[in-house]
C-alpha atoms as a PDB file:
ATOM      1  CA  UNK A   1      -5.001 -15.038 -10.058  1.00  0.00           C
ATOM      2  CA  UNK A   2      -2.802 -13.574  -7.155  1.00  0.00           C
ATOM      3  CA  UNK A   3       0.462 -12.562  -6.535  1.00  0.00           C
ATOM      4  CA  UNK A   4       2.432 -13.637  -3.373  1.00  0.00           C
ATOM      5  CA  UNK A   5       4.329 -11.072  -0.952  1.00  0.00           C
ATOM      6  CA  UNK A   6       6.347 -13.139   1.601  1.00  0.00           C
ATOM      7  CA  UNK A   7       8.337 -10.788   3.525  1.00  0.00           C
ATOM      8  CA  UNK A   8      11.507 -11.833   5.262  1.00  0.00           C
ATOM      9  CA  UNK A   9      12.299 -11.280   8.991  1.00  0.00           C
ATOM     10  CA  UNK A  10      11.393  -8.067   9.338  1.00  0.00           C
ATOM     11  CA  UNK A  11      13.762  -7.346  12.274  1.00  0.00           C
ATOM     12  CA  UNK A  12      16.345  -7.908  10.635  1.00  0.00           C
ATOM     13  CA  UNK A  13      15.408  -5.389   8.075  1.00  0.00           C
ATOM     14  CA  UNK A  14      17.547  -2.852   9.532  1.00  0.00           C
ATOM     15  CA  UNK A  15      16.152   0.479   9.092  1.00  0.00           C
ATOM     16  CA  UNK A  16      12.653  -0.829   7.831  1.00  0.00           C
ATOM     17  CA  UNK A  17       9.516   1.564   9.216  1.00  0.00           C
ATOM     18  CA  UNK A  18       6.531  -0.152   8.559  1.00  0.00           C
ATOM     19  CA  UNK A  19       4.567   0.581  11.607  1.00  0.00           C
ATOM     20  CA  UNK A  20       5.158   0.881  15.420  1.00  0.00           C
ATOM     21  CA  UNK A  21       5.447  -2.489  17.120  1.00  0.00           C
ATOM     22  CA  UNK A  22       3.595  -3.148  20.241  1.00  0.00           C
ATOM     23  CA  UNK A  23       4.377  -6.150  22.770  1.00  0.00           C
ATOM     24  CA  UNK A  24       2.738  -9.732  21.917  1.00  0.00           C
ATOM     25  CA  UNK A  25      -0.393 -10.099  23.427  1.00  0.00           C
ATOM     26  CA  UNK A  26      -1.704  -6.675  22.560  1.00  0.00           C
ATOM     27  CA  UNK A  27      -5.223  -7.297  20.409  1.00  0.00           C
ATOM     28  CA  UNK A  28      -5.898  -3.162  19.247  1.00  0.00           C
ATOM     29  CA  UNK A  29      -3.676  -0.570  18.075  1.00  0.00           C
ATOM     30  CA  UNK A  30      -2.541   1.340  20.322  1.00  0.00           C
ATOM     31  CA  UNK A  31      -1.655   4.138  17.808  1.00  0.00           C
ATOM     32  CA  UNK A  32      -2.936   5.488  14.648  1.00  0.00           C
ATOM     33  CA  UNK A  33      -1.977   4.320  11.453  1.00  0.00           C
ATOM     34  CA  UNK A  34       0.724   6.970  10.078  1.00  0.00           C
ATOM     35  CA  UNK A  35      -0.652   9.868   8.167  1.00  0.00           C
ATOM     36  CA  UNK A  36      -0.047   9.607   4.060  1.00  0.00           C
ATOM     37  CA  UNK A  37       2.158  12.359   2.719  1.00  0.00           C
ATOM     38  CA  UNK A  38       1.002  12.181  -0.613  1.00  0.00           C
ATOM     39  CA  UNK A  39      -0.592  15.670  -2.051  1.00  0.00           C
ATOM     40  CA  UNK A  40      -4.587  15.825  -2.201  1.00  0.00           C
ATOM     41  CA  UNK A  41      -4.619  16.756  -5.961  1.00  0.00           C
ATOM     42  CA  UNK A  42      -2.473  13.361  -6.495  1.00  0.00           C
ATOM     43  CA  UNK A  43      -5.054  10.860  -4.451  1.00  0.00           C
ATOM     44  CA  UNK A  44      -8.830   9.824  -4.632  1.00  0.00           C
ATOM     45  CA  UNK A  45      -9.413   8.733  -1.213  1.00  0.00           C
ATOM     46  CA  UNK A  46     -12.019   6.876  -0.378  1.00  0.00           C
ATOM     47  CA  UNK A  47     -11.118   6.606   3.772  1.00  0.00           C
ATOM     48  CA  UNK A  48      -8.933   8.867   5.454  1.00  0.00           C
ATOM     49  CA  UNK A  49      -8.828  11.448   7.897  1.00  0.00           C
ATOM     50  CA  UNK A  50      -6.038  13.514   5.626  1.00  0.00           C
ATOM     51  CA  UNK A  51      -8.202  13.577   2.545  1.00  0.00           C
ATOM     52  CA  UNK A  52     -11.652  14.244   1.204  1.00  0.00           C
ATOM     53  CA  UNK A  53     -13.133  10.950   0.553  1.00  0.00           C
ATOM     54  CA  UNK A  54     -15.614  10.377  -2.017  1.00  0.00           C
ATOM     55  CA  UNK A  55     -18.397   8.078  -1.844  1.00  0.00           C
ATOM     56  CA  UNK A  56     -18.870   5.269  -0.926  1.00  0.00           C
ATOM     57  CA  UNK A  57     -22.141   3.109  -1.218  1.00  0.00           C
ATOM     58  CA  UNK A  58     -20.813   0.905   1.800  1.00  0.00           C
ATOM     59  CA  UNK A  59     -17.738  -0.485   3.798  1.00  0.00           C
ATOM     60  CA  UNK A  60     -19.953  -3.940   4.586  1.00  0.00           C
ATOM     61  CA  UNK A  61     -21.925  -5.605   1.720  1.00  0.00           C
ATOM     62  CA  UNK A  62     -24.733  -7.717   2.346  1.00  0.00           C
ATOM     63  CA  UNK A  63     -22.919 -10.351   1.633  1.00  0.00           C
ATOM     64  CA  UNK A  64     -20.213 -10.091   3.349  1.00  0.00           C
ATOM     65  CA  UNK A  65     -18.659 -12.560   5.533  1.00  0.00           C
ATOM     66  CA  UNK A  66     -17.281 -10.225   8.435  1.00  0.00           C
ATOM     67  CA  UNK A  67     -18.381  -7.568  11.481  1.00  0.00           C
ATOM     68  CA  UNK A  68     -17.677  -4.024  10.815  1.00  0.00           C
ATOM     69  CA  UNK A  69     -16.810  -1.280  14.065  1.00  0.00           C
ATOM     70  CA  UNK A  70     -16.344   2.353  13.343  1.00  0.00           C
ATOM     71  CA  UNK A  71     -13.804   3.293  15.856  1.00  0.00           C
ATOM     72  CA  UNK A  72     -11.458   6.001  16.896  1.00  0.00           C
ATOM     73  CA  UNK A  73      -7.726   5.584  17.626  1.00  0.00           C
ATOM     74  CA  UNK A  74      -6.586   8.644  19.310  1.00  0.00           C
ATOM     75  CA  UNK A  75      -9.215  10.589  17.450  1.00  0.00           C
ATOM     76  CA  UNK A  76      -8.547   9.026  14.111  1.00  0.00           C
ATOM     77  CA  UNK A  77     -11.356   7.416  12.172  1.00  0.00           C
ATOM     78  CA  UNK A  78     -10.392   3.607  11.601  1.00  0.00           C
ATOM     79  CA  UNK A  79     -12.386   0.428  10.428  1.00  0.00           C
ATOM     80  CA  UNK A  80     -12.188  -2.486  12.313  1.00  0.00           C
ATOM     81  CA  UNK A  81     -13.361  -5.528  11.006  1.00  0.00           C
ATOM     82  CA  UNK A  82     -13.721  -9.324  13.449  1.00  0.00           C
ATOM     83  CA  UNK A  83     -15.081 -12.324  12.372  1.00  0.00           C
ATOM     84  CA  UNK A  84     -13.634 -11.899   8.907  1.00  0.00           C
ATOM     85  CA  UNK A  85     -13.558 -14.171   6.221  1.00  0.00           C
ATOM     86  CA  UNK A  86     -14.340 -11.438   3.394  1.00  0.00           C
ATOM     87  CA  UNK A  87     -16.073  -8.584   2.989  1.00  0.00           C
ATOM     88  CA  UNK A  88     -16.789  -6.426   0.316  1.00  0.00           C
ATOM     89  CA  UNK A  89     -16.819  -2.930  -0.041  1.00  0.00           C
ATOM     90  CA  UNK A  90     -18.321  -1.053  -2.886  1.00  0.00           C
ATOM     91  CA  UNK A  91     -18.150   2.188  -5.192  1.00  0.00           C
ATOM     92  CA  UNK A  92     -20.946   1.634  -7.886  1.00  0.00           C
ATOM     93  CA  UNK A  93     -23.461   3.229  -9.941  1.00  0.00           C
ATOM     94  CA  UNK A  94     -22.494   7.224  -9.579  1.00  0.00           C
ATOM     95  CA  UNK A  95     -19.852   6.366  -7.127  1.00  0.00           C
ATOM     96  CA  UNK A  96     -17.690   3.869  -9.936  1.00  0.00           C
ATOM     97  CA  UNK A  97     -13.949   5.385  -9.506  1.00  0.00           C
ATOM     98  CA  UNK A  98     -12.018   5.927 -12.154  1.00  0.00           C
ATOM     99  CA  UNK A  99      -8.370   5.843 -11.526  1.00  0.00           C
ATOM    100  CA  UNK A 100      -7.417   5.386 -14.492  1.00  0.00           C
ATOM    101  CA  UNK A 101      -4.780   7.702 -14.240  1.00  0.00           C
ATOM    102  CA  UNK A 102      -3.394   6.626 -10.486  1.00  0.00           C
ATOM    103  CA  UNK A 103      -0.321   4.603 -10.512  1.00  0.00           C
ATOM    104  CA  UNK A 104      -1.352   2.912  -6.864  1.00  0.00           C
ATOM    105  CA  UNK A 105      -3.781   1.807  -4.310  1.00  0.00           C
ATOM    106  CA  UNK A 106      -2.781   1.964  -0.568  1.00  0.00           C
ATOM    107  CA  UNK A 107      -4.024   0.858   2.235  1.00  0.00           C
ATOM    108  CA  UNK A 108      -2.948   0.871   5.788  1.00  0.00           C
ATOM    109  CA  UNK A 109      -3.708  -2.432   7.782  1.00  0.00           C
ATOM    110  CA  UNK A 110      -3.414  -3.667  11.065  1.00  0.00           C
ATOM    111  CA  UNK A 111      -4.089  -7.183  12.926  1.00  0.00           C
ATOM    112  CA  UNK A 112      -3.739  -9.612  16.015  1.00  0.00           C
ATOM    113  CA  UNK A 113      -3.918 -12.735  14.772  1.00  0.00           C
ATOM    114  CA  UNK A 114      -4.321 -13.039  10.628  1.00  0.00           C
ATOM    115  CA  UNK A 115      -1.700 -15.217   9.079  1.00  0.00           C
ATOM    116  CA  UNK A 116      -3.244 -14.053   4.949  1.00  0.00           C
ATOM    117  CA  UNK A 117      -4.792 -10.574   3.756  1.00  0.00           C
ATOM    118  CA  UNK A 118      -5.765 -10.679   0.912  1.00  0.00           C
ATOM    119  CA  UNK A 119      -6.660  -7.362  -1.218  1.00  0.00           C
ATOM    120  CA  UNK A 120      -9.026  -7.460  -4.236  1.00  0.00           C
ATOM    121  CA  UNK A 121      -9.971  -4.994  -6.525  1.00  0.00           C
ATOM    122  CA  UNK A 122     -12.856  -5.457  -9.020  1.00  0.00           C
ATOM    123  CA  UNK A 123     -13.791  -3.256 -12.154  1.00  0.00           C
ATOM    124  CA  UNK A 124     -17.045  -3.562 -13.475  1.00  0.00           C
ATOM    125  CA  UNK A 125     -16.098  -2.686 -16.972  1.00  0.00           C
ATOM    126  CA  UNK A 126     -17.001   0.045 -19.538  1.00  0.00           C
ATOM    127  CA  UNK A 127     -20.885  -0.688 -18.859  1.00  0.00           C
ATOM    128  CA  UNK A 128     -20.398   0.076 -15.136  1.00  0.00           C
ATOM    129  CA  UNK A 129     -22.538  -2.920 -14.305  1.00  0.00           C
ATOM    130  CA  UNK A 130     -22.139  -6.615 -12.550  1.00  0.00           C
ATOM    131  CA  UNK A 131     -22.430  -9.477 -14.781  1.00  0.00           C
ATOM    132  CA  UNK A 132     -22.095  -7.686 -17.913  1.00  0.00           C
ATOM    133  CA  UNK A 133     -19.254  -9.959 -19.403  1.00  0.00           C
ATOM    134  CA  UNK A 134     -16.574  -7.401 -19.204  1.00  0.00           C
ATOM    135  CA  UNK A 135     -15.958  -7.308 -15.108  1.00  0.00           C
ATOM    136  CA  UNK A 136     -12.023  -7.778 -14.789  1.00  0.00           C
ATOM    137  CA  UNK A 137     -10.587  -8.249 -11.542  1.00  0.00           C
ATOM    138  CA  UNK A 138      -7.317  -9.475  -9.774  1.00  0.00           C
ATOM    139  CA  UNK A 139      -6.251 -10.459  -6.138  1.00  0.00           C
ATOM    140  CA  UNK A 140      -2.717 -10.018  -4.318  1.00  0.00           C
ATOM    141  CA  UNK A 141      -1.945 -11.726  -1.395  1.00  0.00           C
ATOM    142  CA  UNK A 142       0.368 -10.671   1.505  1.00  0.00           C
ATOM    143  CA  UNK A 143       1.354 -13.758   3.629  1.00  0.00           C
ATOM    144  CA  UNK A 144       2.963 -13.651   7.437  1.00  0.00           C
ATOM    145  CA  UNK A 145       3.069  -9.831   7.720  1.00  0.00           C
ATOM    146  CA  UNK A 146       4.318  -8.942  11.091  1.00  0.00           C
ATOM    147  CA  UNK A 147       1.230  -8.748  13.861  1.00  0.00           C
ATOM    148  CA  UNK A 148       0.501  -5.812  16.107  1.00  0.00           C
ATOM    149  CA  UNK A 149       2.035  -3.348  14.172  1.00  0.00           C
ATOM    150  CA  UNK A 150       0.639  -0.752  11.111  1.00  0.00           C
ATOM    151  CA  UNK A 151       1.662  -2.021   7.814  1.00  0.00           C
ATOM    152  CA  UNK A 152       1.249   0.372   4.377  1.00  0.00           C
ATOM    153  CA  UNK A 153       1.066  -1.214   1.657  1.00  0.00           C
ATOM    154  CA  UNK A 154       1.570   0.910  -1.400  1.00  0.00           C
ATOM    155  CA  UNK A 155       0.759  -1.478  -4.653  1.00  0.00           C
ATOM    156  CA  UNK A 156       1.091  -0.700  -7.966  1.00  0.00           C
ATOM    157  CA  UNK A 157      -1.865  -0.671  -9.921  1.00  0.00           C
ATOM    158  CA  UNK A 158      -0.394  -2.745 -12.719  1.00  0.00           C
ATOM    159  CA  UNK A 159       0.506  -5.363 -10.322  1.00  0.00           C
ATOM    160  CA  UNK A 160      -3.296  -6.429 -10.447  1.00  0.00           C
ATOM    161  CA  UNK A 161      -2.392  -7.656 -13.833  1.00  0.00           C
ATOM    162  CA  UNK A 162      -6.273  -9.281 -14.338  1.00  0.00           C
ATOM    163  CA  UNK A 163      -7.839  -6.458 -14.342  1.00  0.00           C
ATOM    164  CA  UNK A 164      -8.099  -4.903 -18.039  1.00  0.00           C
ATOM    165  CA  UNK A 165      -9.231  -1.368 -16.881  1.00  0.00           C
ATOM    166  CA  UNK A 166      -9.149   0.630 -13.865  1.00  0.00           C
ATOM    167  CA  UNK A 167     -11.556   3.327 -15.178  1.00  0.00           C
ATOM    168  CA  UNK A 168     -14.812   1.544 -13.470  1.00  0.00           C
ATOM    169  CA  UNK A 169     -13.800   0.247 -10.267  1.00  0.00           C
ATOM    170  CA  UNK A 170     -16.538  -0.820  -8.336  1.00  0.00           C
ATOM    171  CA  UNK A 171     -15.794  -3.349  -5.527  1.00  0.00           C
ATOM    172  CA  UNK A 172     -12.835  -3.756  -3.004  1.00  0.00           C
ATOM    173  CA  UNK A 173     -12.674  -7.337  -1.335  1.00  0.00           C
ATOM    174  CA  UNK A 174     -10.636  -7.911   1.920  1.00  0.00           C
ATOM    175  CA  UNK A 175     -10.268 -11.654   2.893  1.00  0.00           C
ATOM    176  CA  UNK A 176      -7.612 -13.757   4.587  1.00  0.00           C
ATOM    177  CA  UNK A 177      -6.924 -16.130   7.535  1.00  0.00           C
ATOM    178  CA  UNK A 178      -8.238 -17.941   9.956  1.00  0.00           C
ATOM    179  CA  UNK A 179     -11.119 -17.630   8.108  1.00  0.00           C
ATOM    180  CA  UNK A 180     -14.325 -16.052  10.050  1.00  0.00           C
ATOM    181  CA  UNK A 181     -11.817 -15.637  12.359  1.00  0.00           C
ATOM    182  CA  UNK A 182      -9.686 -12.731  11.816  1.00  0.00           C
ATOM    183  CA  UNK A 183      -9.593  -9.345  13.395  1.00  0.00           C
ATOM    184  CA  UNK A 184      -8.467  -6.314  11.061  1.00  0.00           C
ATOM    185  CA  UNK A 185      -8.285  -2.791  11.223  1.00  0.00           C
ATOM    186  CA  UNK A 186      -7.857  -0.502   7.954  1.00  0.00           C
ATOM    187  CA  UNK A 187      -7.460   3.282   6.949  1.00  0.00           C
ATOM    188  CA  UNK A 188      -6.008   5.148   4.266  1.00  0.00           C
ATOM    189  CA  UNK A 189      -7.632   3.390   1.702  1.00  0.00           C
ATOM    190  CA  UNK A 190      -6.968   5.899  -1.643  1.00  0.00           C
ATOM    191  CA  UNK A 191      -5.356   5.590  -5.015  1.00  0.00           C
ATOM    192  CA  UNK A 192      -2.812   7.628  -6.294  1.00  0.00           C
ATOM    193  CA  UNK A 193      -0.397   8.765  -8.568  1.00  0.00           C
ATOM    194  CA  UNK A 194       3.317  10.526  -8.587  1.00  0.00           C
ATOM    195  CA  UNK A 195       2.996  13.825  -8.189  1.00  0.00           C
ATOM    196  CA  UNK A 196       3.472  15.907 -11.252  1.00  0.00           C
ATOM    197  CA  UNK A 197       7.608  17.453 -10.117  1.00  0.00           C
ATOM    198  CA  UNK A 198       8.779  13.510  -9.925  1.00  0.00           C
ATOM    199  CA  UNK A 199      11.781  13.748 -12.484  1.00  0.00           C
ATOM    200  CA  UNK A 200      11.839  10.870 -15.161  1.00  0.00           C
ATOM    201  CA  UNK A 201      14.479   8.422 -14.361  1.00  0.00           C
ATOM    202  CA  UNK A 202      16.775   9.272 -17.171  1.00  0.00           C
ATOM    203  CA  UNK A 203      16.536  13.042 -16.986  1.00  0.00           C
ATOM    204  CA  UNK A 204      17.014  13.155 -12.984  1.00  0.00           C
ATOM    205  CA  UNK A 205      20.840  14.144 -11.919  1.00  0.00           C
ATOM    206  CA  UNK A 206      20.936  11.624  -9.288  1.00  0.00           C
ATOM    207  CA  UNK A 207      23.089   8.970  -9.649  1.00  0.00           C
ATOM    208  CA  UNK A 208      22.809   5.615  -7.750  1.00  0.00           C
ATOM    209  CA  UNK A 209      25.491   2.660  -8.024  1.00  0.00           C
ATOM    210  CA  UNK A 210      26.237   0.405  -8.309  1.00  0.00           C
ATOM    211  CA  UNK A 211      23.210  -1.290  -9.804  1.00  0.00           C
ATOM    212  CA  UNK A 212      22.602  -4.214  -9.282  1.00  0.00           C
ATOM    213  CA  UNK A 213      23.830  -3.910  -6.011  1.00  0.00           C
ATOM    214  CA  UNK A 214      24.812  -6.962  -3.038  1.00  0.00           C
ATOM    215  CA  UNK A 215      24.534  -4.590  -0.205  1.00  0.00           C
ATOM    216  CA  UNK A 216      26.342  -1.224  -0.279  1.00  0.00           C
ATOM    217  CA  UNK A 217      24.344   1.703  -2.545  1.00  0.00           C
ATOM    218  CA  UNK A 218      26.449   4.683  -3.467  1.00  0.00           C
ATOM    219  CA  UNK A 219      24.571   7.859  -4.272  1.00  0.00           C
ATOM    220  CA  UNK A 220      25.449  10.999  -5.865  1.00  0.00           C
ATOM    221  CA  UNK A 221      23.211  14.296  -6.660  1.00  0.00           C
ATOM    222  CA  UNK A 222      24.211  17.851  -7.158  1.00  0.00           C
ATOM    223  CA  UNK A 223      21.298  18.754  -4.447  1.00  0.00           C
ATOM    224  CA  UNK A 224      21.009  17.593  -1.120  1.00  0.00           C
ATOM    225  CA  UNK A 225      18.883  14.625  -0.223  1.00  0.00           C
ATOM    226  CA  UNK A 226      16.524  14.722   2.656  1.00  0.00           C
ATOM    227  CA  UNK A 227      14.512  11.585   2.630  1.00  0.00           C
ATOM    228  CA  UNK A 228      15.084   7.942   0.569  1.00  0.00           C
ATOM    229  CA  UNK A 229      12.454   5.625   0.477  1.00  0.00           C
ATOM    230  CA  UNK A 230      12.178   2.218  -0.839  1.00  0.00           C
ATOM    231  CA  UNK A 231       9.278  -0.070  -1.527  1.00  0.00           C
ATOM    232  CA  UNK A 232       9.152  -3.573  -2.434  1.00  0.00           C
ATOM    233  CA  UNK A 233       7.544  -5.017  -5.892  1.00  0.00           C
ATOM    234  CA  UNK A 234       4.301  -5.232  -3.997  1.00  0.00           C
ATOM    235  CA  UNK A 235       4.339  -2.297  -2.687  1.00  0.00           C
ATOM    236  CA  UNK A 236       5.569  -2.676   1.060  1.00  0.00           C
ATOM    237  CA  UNK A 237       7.298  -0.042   2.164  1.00  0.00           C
ATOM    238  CA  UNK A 238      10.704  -1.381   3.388  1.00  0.00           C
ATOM    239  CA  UNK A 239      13.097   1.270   3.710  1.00  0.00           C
ATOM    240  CA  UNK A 240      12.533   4.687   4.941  1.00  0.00           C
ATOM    241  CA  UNK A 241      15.865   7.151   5.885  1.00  0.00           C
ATOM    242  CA  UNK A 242      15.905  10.986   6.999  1.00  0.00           C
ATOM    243  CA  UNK A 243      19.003  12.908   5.608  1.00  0.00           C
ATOM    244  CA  UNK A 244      20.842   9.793   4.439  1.00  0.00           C
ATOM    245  CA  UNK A 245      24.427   9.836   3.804  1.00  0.00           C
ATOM    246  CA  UNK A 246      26.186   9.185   0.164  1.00  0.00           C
ATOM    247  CA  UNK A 247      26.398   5.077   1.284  1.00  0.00           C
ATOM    248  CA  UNK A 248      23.928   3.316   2.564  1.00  0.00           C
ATOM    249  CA  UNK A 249      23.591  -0.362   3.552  1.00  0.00           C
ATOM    250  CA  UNK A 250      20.723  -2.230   1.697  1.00  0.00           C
ATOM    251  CA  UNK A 251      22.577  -5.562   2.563  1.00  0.00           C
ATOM    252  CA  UNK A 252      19.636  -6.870   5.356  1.00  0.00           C
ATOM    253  CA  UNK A 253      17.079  -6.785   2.141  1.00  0.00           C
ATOM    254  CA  UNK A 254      15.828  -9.868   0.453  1.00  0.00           C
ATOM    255  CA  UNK A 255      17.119  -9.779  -2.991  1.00  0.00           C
ATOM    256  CA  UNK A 256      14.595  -8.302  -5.780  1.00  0.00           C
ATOM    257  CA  UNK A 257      13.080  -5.353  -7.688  1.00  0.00           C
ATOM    258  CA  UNK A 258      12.746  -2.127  -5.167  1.00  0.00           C
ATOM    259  CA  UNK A 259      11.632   1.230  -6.554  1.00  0.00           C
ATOM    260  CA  UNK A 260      13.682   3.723  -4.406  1.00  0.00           C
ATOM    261  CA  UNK A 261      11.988   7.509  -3.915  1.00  0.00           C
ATOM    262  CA  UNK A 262      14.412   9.986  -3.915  1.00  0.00           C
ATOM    263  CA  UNK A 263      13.580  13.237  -2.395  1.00  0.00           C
ATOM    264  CA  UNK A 264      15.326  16.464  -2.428  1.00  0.00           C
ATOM    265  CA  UNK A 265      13.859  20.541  -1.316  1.00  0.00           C
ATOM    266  CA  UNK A 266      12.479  20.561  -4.949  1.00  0.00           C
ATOM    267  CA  UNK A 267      12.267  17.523  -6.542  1.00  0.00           C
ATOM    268  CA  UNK A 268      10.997  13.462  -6.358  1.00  0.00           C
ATOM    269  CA  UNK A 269      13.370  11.209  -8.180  1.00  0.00           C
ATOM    270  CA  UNK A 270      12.567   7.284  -8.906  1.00  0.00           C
ATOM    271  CA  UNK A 271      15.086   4.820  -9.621  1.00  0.00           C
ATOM    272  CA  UNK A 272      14.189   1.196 -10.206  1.00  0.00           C
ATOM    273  CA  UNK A 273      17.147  -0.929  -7.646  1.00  0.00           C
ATOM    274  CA  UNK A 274      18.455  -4.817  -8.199  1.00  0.00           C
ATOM    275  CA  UNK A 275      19.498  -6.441  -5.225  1.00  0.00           C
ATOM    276  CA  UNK A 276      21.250  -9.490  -5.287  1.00  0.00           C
END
C-alpha cells in the first residue's frame, strides 16, 4: 500500500522553504542539505553530520538495484545514489531500531531528473528476522517534487499505516522513476520524536483562528512567537516564517490537514490547521 503526496506549484507557495533552488540544467547540489534542528536526545540518526548515527549494516544491499557514491558537499557527508531503481538499506540483527517511541522519520533528498521517490520502511517483527510471518511494512510515495533543490520530508510514523510495529525496523527501501535511471542524493536520514517541552494542544495558550481557515490565520499568545512552521499530512515542510506577525496569509496552500509548529523562547506548541 502507499500513500500519494502531489504537491502543488511550489512557486506559488509563497513563503514555502523547502530547499535552495538552483538554475535548470544543474545535475549536483550545489549546497548542503539544511542542518536538522531537532535535539540529539529526541532523534536516532542513522546518517547525519549533526548527530551520532548508529549502525548500520549497509547503505547498498546486495540486491539492490542502484550505484552508491560517498561524497562531500561543502564538507558535508551525503549519499548519492545513480542508476537507481531501488536499493535497500539495512539495520538488522544487533543493529534492528526500535523507534517505537519516535513520532517521525526524515529524510533530506535531492535529484536532477526523478519524476517518483518512493520511501519504504520495513519491520521485521517481534522475532527480528526475514520471513518469519510477522514482517509488516508500508510505502509512501512523493510524486513531481520540485528538481534541483533540497527537499525534507518529515513523515509521520503512523502515516506508514502497514506496518504493525515500529519496534524492529530493519530495512529502508528507496525507489522511484525513470527506473535504473535516476540520480539521488540523501542525508539526514533519523527518526524522531517532539521534544519533551511541546505543550499539548489543549493546554497551550496560543490561540489560532479561525479554524478551518480559506486563507487569512489569526494568532494570539501571551508570549512572543519567533518561528511558525507548517508541514503537510506527509510530512513536507511547506511553510516556514521568522518572527511572524499576528496574521498571516496561508491562502497560496492547497487545501488539507497541516500540523503548524509553534515556537516561542520557552515553549513548542502544535496545532492541527484546516484549509479550505
Amino acid at each position: 500500500t502507499g500513500l500519494n503526496a502531489n504537491p502543488e506549484d511550489e512557486e506559488a507557495l509563497g513563503n514555502v522553504v523547502i530547499g535552495d533552488e538552483q538554475d535548470p540544467g544543474v545535475d549536483e547540489p550545489l549546497e548542503p542539505a539544511p542542518d536538522p534542528t531537532e535535539d540529539a536526545e529526541n532523534v536516532i540518526s542513522m546518517f547525519s553530520d549533526v548527530y551520532e548515527d548508529v549502525e548500520v549494516d549497509t547503505w547498498r544491499t546486495s540486491w539492490s538495484a542502484a550505484q552508491l557514491e560517498d561524497i562531500e558537499i561543502q564538507g558535508n557527508a551525503t549519499k548519492k545514489y545513480t542508476m537507481l531503481d531501488f536499493v535497500g538499506i539495512e539495520t538488522t540483527g544487533a543493529n534492528l531500531i526500535d523507534a517505537s517511541e519516535m513520532e517521525y522519520f526524515h529524510i533530506d533528498v535531492w535529484t536532477p531528473n526523478m519524476d517518483v521517490i518512493r520511501v519504504k520502511l520495513v519491520d521485521f517483527g517481534a522475532d527480528g528476522e526475514f520471513g518469519g510471518g510477522d514482517d509488516t511494512e508500508h510505502e509512501i510515495i512523493f510524486e513531481n517534487l520540485a528538481k534541483g533543490e533540497w527537499h525534507s520530508l518529515q513523515i509521520p510514523l503512523e502515516e506508514f499505516e502497514g506496518l504493525a510495529s515500529t519496534s524492529n525496523l530493519a530495512q529502508l527501501i528507496l525507489s522511484g522513476t525513470p527506473v535504473g535511471q535516476g540520480t539521488l542524493y540523501v542525508d539526514n536520514v533519523y527518526y524522531s520524536k517532539m521534544p519533551t517541552n511541546v505543550v499539548e494542544v489543549e493546554k497551550s495558550a496560543i490561540r489560532i483562528f479561525p479554524n478551518p481557515t480559506e486563507g487569512v490565520l489569526n494568532i494570539e499568545s501571551e508570549k512572543e512567537i519567533s518561528r511558525i512552521t507548517a508541514f503537510n499530512n506527509v510530512g513536507q515542510m511547506v511553510l516556514n516564517i521568522d518572527n511572524p506577525s499576528s496574521t498571516i496569509d496561508l491562502s497560496q496552500l492547497p487545501g488539507g490537514l497541516y500540523f503548524l509548529q509553534i515556537e516561542s523562547e520557552t515553549e513548542l506548541t502544535v496545532k492541527r490547521l484546516m484549509v479550505k
